[in-house]
PDB file of N, CA and C in Angstrom:
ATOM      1  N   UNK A   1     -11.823 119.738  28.421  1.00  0.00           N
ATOM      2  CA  UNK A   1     -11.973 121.177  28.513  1.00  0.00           C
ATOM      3  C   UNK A   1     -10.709 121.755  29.146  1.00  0.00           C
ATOM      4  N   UNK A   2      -9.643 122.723  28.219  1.00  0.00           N
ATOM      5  CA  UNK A   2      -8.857 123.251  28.681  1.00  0.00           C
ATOM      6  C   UNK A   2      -8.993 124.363  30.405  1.00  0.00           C
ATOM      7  N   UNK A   3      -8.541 124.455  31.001  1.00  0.00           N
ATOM      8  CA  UNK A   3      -8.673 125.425  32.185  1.00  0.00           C
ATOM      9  C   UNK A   3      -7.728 125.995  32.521  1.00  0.00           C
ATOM     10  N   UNK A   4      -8.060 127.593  32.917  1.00  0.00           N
ATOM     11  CA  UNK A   4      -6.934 128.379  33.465  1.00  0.00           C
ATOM     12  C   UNK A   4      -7.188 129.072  34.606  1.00  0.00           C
ATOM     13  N   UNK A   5      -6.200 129.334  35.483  1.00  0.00           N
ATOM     14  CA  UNK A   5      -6.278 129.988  36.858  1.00  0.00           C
ATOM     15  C   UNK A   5      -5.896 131.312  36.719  1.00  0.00           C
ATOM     16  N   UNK A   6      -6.542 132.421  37.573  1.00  0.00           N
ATOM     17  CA  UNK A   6      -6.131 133.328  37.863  1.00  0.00           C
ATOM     18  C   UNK A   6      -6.245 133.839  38.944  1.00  0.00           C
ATOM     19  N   UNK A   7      -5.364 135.127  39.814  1.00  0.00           N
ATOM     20  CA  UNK A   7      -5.446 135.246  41.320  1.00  0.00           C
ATOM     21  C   UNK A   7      -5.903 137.084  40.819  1.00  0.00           C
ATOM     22  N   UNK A   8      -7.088 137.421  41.724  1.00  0.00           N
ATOM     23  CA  UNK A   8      -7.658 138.633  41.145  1.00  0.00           C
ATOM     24  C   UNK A   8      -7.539 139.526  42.203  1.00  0.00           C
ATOM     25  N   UNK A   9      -6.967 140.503  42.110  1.00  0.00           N
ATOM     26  CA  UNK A   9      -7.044 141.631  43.265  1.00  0.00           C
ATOM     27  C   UNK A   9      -8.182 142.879  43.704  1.00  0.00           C
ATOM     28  N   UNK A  10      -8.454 142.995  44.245  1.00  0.00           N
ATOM     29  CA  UNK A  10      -9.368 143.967  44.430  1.00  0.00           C
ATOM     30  C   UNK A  10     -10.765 143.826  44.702  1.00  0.00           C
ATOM     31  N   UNK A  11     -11.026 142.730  44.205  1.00  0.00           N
ATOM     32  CA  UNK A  11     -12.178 142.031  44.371  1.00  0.00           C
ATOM     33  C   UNK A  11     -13.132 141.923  45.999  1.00  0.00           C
ATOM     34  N   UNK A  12     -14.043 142.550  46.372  1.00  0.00           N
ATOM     35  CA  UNK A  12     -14.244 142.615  47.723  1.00  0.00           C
ATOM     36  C   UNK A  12     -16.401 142.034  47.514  1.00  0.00           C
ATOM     37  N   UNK A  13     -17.168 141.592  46.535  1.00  0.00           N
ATOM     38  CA  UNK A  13     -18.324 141.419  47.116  1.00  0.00           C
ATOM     39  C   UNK A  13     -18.594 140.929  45.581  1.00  0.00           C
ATOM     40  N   UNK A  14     -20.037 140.288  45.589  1.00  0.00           N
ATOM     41  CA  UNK A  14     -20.243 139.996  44.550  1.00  0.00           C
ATOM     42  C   UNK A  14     -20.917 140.679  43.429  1.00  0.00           C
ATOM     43  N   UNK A  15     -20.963 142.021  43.340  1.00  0.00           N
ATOM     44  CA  UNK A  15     -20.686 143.098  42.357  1.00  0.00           C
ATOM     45  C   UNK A  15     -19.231 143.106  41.427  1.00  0.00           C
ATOM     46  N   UNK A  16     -18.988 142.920  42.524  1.00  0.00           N
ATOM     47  CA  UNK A  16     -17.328 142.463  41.802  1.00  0.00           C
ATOM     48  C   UNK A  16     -17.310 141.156  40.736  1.00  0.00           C
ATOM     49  N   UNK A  17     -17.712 140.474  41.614  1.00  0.00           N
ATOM     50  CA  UNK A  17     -17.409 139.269  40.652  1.00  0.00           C
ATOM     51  C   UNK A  17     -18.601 139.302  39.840  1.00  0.00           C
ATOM     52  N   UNK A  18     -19.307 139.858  39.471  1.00  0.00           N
ATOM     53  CA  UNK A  18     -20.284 139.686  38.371  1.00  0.00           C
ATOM     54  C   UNK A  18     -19.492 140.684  37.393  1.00  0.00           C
ATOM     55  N   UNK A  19     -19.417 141.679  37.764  1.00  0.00           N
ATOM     56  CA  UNK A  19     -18.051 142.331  36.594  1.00  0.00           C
ATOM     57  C   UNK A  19     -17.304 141.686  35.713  1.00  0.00           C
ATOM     58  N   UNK A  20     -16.155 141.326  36.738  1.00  0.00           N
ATOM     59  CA  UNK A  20     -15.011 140.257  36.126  1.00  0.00           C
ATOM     60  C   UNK A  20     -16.269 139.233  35.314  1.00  0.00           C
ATOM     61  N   UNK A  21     -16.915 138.095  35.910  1.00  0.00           N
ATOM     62  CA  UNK A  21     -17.586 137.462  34.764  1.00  0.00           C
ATOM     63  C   UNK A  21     -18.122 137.579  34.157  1.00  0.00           C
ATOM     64  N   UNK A  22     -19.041 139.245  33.855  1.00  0.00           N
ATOM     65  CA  UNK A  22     -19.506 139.594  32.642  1.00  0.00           C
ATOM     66  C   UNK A  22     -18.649 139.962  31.439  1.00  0.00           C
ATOM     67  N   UNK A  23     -17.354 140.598  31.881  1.00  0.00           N
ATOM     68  CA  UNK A  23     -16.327 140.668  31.050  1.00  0.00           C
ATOM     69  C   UNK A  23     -15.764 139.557  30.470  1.00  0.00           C
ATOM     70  N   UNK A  24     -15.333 138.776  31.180  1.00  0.00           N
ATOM     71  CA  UNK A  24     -14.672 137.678  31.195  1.00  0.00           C
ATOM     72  C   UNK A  24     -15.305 136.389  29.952  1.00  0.00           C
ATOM     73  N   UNK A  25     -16.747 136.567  30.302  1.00  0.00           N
ATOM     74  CA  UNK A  25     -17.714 135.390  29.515  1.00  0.00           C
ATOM     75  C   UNK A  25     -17.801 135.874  28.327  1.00  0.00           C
ATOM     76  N   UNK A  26     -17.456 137.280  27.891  1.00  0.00           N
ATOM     77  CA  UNK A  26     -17.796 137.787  26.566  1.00  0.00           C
ATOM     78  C   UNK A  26     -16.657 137.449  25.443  1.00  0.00           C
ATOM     79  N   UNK A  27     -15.461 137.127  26.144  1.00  0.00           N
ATOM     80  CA  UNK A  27     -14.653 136.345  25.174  1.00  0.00           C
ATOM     81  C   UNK A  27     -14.530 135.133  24.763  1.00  0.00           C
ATOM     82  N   UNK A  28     -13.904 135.244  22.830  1.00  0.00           N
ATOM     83  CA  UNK A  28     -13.856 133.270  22.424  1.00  0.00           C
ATOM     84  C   UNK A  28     -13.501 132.535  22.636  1.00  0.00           C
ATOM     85  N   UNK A  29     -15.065 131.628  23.074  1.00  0.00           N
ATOM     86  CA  UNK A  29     -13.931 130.586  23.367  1.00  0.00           C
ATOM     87  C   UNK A  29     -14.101 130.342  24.962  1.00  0.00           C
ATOM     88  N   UNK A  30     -14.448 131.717  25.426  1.00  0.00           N
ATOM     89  CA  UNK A  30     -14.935 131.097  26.645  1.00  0.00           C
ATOM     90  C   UNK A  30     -16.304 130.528  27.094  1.00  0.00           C
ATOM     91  N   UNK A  31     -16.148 129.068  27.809  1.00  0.00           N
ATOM     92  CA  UNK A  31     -17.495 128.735  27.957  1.00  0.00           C
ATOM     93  C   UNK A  31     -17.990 128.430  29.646  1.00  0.00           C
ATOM     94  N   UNK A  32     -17.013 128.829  30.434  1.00  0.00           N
ATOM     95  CA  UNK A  32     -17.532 128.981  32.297  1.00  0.00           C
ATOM     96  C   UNK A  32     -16.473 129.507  32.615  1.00  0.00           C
ATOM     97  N   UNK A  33     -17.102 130.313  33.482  1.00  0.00           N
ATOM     98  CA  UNK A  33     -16.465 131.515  34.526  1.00  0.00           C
ATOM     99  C   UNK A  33     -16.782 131.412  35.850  1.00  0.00           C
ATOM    100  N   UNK A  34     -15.729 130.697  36.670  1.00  0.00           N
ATOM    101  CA  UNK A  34     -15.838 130.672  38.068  1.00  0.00           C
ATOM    102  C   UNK A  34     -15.269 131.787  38.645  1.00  0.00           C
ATOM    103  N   UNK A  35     -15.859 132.588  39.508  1.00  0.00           N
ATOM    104  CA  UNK A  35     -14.624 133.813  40.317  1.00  0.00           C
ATOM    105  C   UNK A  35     -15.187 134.016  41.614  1.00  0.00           C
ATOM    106  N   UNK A  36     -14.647 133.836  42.268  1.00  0.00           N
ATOM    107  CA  UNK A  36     -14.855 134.090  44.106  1.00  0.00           C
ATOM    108  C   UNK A  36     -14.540 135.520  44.397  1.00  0.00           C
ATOM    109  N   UNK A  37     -14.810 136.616  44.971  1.00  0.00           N
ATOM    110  CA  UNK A  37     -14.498 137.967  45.563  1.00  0.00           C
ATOM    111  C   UNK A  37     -13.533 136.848  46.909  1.00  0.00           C
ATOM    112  N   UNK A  38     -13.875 136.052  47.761  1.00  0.00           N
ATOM    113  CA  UNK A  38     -13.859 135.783  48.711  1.00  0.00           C
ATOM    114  C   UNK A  38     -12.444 135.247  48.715  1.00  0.00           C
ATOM    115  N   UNK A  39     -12.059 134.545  47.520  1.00  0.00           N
ATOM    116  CA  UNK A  39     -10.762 134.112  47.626  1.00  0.00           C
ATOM    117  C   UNK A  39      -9.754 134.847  46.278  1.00  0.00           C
ATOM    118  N   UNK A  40     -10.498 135.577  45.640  1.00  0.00           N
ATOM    119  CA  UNK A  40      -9.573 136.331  44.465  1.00  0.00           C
ATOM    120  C   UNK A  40      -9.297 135.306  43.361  1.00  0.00           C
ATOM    121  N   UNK A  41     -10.035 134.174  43.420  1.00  0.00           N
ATOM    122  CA  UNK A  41      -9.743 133.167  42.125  1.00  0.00           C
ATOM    123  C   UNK A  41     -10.755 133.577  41.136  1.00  0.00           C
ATOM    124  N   UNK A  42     -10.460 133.555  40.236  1.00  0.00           N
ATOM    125  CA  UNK A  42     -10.871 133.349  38.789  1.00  0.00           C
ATOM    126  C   UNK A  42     -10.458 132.113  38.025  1.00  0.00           C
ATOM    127  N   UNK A  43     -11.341 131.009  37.366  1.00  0.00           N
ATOM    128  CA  UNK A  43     -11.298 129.916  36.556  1.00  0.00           C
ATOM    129  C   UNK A  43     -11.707 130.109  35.451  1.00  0.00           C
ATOM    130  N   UNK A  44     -11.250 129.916  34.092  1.00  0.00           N
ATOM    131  CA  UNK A  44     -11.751 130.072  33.399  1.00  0.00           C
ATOM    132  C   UNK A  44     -11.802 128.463  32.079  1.00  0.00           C
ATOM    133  N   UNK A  45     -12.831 128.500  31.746  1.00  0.00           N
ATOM    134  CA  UNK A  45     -12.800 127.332  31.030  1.00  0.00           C
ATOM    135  C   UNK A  45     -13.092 127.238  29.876  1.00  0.00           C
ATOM    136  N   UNK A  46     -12.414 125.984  28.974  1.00  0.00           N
ATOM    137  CA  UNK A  46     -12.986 126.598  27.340  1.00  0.00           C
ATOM    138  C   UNK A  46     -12.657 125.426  26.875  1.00  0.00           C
ATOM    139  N   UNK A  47     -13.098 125.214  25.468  1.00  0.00           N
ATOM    140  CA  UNK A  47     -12.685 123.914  24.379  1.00  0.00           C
ATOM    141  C   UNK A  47     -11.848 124.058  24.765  1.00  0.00           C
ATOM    142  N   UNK A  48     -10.384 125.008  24.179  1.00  0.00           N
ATOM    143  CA  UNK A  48      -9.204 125.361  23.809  1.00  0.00           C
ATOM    144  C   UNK A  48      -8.401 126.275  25.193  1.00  0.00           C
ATOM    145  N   UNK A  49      -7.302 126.638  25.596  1.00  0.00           N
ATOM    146  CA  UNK A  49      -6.820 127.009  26.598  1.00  0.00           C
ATOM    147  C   UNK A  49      -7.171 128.932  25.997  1.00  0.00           C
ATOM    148  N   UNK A  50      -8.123 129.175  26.754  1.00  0.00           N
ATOM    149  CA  UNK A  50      -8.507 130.815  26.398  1.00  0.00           C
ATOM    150  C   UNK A  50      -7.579 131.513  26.602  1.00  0.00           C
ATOM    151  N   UNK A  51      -7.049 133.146  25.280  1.00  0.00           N
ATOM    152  CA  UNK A  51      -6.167 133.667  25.284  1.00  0.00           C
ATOM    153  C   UNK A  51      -5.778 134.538  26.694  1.00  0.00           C
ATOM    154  N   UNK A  52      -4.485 134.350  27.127  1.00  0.00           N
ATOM    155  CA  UNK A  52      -4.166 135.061  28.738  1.00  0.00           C
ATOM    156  C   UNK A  52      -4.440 136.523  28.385  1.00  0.00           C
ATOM    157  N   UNK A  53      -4.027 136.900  27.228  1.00  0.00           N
ATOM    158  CA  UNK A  53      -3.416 138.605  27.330  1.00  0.00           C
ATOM    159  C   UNK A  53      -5.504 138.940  27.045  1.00  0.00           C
ATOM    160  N   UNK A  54      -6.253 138.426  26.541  1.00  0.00           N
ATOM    161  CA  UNK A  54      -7.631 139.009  26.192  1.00  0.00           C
ATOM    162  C   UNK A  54      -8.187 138.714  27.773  1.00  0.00           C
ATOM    163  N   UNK A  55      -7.938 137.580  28.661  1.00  0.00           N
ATOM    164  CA  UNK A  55      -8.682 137.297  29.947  1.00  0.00           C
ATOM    165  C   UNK A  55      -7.572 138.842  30.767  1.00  0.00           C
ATOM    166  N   UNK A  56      -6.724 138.366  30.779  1.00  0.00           N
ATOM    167  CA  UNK A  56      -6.318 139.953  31.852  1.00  0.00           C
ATOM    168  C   UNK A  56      -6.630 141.271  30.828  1.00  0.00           C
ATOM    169  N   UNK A  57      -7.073 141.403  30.272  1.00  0.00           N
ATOM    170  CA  UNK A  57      -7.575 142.896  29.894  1.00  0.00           C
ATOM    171  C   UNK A  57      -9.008 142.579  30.005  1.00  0.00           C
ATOM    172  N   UNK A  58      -9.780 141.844  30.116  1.00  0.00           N
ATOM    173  CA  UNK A  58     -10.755 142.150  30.501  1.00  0.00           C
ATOM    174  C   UNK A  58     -11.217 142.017  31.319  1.00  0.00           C
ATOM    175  N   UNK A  59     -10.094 141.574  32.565  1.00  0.00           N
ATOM    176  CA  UNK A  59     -10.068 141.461  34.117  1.00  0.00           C
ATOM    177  C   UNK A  59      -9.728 143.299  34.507  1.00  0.00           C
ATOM    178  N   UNK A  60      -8.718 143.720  33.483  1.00  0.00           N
ATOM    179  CA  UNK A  60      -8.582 145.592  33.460  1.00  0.00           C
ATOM    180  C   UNK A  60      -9.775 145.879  33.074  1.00  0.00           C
ATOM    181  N   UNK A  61     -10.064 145.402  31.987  1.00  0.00           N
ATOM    182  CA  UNK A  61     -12.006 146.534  31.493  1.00  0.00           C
ATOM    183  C   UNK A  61     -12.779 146.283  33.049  1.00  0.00           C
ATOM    184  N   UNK A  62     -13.019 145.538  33.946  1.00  0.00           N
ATOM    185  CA  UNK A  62     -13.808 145.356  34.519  1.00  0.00           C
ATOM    186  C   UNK A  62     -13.791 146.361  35.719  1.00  0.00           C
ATOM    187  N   UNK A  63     -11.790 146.770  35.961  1.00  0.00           N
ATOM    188  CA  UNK A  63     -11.873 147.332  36.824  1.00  0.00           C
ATOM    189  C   UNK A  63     -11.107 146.418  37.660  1.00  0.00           C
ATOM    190  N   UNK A  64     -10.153 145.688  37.499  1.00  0.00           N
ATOM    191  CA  UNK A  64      -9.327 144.874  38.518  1.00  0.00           C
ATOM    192  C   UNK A  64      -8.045 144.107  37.621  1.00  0.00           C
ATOM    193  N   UNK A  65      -6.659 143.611  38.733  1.00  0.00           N
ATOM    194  CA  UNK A  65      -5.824 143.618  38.171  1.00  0.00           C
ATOM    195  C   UNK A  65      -5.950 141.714  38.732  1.00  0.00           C
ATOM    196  N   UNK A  66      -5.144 140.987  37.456  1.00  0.00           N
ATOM    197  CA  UNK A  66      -4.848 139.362  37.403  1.00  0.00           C
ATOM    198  C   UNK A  66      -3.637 139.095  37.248  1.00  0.00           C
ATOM    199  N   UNK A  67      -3.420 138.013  37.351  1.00  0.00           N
ATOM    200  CA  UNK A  67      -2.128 137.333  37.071  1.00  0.00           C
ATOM    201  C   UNK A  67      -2.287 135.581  37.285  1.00  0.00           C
ATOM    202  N   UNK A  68      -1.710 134.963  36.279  1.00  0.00           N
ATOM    203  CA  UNK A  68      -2.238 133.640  36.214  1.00  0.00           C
ATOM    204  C   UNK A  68      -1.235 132.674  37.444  1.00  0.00           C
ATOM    205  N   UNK A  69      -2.713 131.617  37.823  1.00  0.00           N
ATOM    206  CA  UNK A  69      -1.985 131.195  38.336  1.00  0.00           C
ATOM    207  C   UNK A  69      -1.420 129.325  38.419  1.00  0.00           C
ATOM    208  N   UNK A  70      -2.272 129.253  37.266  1.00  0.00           N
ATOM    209  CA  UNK A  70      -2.013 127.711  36.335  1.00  0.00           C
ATOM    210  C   UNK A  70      -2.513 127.418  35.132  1.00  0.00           C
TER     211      UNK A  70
END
C-alpha cells in the first residue's frame, strides 16, 4: 500500500479532522485517512500513491492549507 504524508495547518479539534477526512476519503483511490488536529499530520493511504494536487485541494475544500511531507 502506497503512503503519503502531509503537515496540515489550522487544524485545532476533532471537527477539524473529520472535515479534512471526509474530504479527503472521497477521493480515488483513497482507501485510509489518518489525521491528528493534535499534531497537523495527515496520512493518506491507497493501492497506488494518491494524486497530491486532488489531496491538497481537498485539504482547501475542507477549509485548511497542506503541504507534503513524504
Amino acid at each position: 500500500m502506497a503512503t503519503s504524508e502531509y503537515q496540515v495547518t489550522g487544524m485545532t479539534c476533532g471537527h477539524c479532522e473529520m472535515s479534512v477526512r471526509g474530504e479527503v476519503s472521497r477521493l480515488p483511490g483513497v482507501e485510509q485517512v489518518d489525521v491528528s488536529a493534535a499534531t497537523g499530520r495527515l496520512v493518506v493511504r491507497g493501492a497506488a500513491v494518491p494524486d497530491e494536487a486532488a489531496i491538497l485541494a481537498a485539504v482547501d475544500e475542507a477549509g485548511y492549507e497542506a503541504a507534503r511531507v513524504s
